[in-house]
Protein backbone atom coordinates (compact mmCIF):
# COMPACT_ATOMS: atom_id res chain seq x y z
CA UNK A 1 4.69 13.63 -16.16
CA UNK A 2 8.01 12.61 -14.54
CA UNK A 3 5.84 11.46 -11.46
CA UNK A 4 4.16 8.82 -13.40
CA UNK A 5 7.14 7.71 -15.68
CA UNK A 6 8.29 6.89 -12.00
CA UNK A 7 4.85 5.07 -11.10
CA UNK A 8 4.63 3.14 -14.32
CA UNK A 9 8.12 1.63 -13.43
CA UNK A 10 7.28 1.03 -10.14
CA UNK A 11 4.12 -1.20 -10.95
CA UNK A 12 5.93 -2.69 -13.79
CA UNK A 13 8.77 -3.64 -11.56
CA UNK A 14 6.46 -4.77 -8.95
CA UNK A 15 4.43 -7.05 -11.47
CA UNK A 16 7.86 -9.01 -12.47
CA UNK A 17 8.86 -9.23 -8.80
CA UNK A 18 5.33 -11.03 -8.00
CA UNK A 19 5.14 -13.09 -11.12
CA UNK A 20 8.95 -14.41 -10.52
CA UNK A 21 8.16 -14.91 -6.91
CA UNK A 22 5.16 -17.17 -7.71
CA UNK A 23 7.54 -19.17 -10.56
CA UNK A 24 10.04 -19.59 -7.34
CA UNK A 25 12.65 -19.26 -9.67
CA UNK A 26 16.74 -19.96 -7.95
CA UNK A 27 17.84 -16.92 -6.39
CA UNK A 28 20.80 -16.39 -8.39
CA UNK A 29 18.73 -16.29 -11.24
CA UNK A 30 16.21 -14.15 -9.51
CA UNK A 31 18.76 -11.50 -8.60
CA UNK A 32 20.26 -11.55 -12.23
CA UNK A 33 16.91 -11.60 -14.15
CA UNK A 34 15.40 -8.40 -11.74
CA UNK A 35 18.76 -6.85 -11.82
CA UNK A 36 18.50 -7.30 -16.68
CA UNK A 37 14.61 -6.67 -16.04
CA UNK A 38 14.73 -3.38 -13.80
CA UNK A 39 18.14 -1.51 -15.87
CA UNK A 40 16.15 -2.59 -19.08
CA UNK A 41 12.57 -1.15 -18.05
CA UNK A 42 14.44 2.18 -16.73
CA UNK A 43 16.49 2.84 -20.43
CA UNK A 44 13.24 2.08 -22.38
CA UNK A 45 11.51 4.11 -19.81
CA UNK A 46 14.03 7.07 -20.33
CA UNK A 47 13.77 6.57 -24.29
CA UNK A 48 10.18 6.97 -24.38
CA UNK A 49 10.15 9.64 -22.01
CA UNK A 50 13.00 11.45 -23.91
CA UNK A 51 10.81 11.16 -27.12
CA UNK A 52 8.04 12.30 -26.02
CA UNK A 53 9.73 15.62 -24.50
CA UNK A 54 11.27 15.81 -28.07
CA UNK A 55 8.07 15.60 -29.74
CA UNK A 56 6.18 18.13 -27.45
């Protein structure tokens, strides 16, 4: 389970990473919005993770 809570980050990660690369957004802006993106997709992550061992 924890293995693909990892991989499902990973990919998601990776997705916003391409999509922002093909905008060719500032790089401030890219480092600021990946840094919000990635720390945001990790605590949801965690949360529904930490549910679903809750509910098991």
């Amino acid at each position: 389970m924890k293995v693909f809570h990892f991989l499902f980050n990973f990919v998601l990660i990776t997705a916003i990473l391409i999509i922002m690369t093909s905008l060719n957004l500032d790089k401030f802006v890219y480092y600021v919005v990946t840094g919000l993106l990635i720390s945001l997709t990790v605590y949801i992550g965690h949360l529904a993770f930490h549910n679903k061992k809750l509910e098991d």
